[in-house]
N, C-alpha and C. Protein backbone atom coordinates (compact mmCIF):
# COMPACT_ATOMS: atom_id res chain seq x y z
N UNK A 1 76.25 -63.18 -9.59
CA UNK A 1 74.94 -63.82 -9.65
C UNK A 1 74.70 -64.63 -8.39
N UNK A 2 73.47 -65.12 -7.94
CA UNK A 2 73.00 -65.55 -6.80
C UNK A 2 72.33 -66.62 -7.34
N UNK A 3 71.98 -67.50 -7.35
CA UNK A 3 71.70 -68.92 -7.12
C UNK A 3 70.81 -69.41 -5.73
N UNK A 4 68.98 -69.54 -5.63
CA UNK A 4 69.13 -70.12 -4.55
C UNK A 4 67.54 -70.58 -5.03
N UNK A 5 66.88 -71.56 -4.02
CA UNK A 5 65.96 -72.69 -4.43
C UNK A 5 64.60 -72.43 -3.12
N UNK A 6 63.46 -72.20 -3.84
CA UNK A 6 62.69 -72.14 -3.07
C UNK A 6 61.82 -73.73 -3.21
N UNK A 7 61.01 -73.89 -2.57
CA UNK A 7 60.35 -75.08 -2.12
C UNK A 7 58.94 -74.83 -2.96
N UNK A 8 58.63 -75.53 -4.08
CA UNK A 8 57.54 -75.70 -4.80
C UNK A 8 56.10 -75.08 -3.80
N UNK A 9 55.96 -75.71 -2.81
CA UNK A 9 54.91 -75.70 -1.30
C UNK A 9 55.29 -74.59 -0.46
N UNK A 10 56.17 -73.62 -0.66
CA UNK A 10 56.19 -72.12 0.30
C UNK A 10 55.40 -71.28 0.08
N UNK A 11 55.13 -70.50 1.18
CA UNK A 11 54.29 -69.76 1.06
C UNK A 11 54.97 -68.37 0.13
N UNK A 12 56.14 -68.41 0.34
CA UNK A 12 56.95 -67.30 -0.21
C UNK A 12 56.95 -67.16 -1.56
N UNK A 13 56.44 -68.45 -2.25
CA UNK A 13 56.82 -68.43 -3.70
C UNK A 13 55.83 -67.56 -4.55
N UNK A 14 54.65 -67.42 -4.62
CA UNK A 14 53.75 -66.03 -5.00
C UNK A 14 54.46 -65.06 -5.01
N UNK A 15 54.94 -64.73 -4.01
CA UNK A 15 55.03 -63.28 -3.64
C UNK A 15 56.65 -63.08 -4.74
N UNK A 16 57.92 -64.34 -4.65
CA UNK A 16 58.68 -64.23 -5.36
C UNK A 16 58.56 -63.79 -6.35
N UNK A 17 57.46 -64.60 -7.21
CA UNK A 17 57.26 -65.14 -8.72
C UNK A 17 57.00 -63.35 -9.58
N UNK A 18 56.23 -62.82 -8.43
CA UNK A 18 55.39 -61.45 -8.82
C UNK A 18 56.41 -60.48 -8.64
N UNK A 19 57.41 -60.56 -7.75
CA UNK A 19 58.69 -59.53 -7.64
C UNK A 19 59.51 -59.66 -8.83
N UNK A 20 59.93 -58.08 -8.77
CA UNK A 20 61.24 -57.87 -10.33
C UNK A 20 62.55 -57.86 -9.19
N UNK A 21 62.19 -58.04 -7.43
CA UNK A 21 63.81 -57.73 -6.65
C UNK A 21 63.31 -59.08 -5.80
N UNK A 22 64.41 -59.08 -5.18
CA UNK A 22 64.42 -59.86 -3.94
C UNK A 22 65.29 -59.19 -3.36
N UNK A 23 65.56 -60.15 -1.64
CA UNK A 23 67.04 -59.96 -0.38
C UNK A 23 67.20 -60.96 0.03
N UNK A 24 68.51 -61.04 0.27
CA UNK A 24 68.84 -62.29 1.20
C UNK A 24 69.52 -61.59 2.76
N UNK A 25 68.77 -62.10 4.00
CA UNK A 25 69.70 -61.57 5.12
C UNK A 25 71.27 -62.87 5.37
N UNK A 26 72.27 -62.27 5.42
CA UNK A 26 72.94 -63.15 5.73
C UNK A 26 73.00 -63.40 7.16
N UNK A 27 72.59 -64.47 8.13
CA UNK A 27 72.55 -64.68 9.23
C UNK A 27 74.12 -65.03 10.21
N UNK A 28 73.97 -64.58 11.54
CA UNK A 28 75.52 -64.89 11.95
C UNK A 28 75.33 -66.23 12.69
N UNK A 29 76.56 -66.84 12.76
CA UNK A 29 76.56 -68.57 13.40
C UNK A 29 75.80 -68.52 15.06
N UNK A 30 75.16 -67.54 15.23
CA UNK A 30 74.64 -67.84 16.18
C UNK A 30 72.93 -66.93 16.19
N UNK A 31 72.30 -67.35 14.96
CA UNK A 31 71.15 -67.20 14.59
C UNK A 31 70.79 -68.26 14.11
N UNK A 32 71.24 -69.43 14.54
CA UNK A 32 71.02 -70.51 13.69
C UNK A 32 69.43 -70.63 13.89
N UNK A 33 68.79 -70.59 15.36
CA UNK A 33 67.36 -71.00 15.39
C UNK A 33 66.81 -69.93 14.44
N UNK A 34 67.10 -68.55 14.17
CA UNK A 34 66.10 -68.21 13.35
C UNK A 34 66.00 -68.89 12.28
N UNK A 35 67.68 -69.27 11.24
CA UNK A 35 67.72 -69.94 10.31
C UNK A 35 66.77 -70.92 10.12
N UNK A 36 66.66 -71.53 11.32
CA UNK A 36 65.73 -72.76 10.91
C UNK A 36 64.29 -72.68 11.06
N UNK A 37 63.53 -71.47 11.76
CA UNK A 37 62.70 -70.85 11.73
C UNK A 37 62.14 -70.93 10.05
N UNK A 38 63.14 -70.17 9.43
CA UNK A 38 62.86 -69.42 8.00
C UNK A 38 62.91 -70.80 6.90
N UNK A 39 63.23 -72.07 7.34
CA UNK A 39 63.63 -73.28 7.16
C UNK A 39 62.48 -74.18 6.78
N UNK A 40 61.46 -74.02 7.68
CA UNK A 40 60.20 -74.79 7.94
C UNK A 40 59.31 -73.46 7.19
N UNK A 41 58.42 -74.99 6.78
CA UNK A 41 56.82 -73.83 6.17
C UNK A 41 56.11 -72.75 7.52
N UNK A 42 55.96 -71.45 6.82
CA UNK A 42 55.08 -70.90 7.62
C UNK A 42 54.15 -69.88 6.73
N UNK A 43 53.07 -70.00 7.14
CA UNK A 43 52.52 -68.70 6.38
C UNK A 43 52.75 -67.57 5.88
N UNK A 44 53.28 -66.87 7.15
CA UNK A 44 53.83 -65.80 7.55
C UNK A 44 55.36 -65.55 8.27
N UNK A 45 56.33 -65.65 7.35
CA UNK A 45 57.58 -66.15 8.31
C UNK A 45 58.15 -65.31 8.54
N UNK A 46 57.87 -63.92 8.92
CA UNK A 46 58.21 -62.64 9.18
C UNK A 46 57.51 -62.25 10.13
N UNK A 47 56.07 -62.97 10.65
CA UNK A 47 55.63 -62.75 11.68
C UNK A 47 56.61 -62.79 13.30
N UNK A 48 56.39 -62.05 14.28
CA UNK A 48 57.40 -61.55 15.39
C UNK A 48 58.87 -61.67 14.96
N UNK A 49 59.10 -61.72 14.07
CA UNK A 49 60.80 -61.21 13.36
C UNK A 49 61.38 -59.76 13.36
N UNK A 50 62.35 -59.10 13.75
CA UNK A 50 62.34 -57.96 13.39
C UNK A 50 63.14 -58.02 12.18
N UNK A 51 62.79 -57.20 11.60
CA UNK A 51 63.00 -56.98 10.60
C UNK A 51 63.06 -55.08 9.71
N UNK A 52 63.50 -54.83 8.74
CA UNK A 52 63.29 -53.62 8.45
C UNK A 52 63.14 -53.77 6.44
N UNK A 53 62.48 -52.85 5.85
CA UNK A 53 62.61 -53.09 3.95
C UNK A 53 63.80 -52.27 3.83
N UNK A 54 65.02 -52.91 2.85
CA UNK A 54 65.39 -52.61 2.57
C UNK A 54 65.34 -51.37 1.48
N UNK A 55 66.62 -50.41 1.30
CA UNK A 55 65.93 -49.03 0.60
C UNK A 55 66.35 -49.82 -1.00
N UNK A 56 66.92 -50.42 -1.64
CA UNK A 56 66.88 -50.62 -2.95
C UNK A 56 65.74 -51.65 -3.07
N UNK A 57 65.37 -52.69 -2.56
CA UNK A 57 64.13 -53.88 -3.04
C UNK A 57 63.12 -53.87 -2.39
N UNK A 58 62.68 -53.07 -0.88
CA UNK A 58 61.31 -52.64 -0.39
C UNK A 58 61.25 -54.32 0.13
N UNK A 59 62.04 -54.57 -0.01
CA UNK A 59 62.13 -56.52 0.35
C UNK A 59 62.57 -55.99 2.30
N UNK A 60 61.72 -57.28 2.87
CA UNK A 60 62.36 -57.41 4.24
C UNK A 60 63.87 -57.76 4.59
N UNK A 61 63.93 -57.58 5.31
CA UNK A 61 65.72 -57.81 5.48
C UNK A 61 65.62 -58.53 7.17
N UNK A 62 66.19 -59.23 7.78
CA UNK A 62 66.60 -59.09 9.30
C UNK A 62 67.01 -58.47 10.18
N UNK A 63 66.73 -57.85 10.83
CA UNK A 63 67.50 -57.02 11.68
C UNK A 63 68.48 -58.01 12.48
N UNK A 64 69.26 -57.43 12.60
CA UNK A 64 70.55 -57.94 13.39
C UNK A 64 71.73 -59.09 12.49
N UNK A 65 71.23 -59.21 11.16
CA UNK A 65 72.23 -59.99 10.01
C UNK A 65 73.73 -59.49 9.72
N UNK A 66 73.91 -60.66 9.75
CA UNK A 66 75.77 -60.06 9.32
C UNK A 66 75.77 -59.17 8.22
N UNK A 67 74.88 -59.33 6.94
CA UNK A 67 75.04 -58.44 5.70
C UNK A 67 73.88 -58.77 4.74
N UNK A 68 73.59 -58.07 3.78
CA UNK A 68 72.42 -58.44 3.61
C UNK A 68 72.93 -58.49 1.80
N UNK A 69 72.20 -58.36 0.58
CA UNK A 69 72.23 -58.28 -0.38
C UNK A 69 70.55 -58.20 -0.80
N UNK A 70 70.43 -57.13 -1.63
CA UNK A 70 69.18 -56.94 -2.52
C UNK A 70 69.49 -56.89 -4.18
N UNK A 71 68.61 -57.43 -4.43
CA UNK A 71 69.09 -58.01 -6.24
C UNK A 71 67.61 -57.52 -6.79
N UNK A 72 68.14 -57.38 -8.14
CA UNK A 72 67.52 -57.46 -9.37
C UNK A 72 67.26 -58.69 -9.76
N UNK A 73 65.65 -59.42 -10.00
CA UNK A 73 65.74 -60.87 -10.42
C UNK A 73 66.14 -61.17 -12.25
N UNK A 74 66.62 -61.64 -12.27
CA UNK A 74 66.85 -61.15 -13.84
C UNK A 74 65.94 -62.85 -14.44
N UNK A 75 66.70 -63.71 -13.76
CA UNK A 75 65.87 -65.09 -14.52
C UNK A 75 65.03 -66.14 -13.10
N UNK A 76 64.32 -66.87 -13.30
CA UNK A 76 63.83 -68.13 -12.96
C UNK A 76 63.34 -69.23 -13.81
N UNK A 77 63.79 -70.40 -13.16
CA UNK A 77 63.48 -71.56 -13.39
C UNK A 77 62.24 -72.76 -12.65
N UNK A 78 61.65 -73.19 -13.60
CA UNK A 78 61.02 -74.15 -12.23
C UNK A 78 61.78 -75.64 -12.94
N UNK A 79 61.94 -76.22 -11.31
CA UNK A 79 62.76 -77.77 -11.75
C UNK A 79 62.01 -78.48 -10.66
C-alpha cells in the first residue's frame, strides 16, 4: 500500500478525486529542483516537464525517474 497527502489548495486534487489510478515518479538525488518544482502550487505542473503516460494508469510519469509505480486507488480520506 502507498500512503501519500495532497494539499487541500492543489490544483491536482480534481483530477485525483475523479481517477480510479494514480503514479508516483520516483525522483533521483539529483532532481531535487524538479522535486521542488512539483512541491509548490502550479496550475499546470507538467507544463515544460518531460514526461511520458504510463501503459497501466494513462497517469504521467517523469521522464528520466529512478522508478516509477502506478496503482489502483482503492481508498481516500479527507483530514
Amino acid at each position: 500500500l502507498i500512503s501519500f497527502c495532497l494539499d487541500n489548495k492543489s490544483f491536482s486534487l480534481k483530477g485525483f478525486k475523479l481517477s480510479k489510478k494514480f503514479a508516483i515518479s520516483i525522483l533521483a538525488e539529483n532532481q531535487i529542483l524538479l522535486s521542488q518544482h512539483f512541491a509548490k502550487l502550479h496550475y499546470d505542473k507538467f507544463a515544460n516537464i518531460p514526461y511520458f503516460l504510463g501503459e497501466y494508469s494513462n497517469c504521467p510519469l517523469i521522464e528520466g525517474a529512478v522508478s516509477y509505480i502506478e496503482c489502483d486507488k482503492i481508498n481516500e480520506h479527507d483530514y
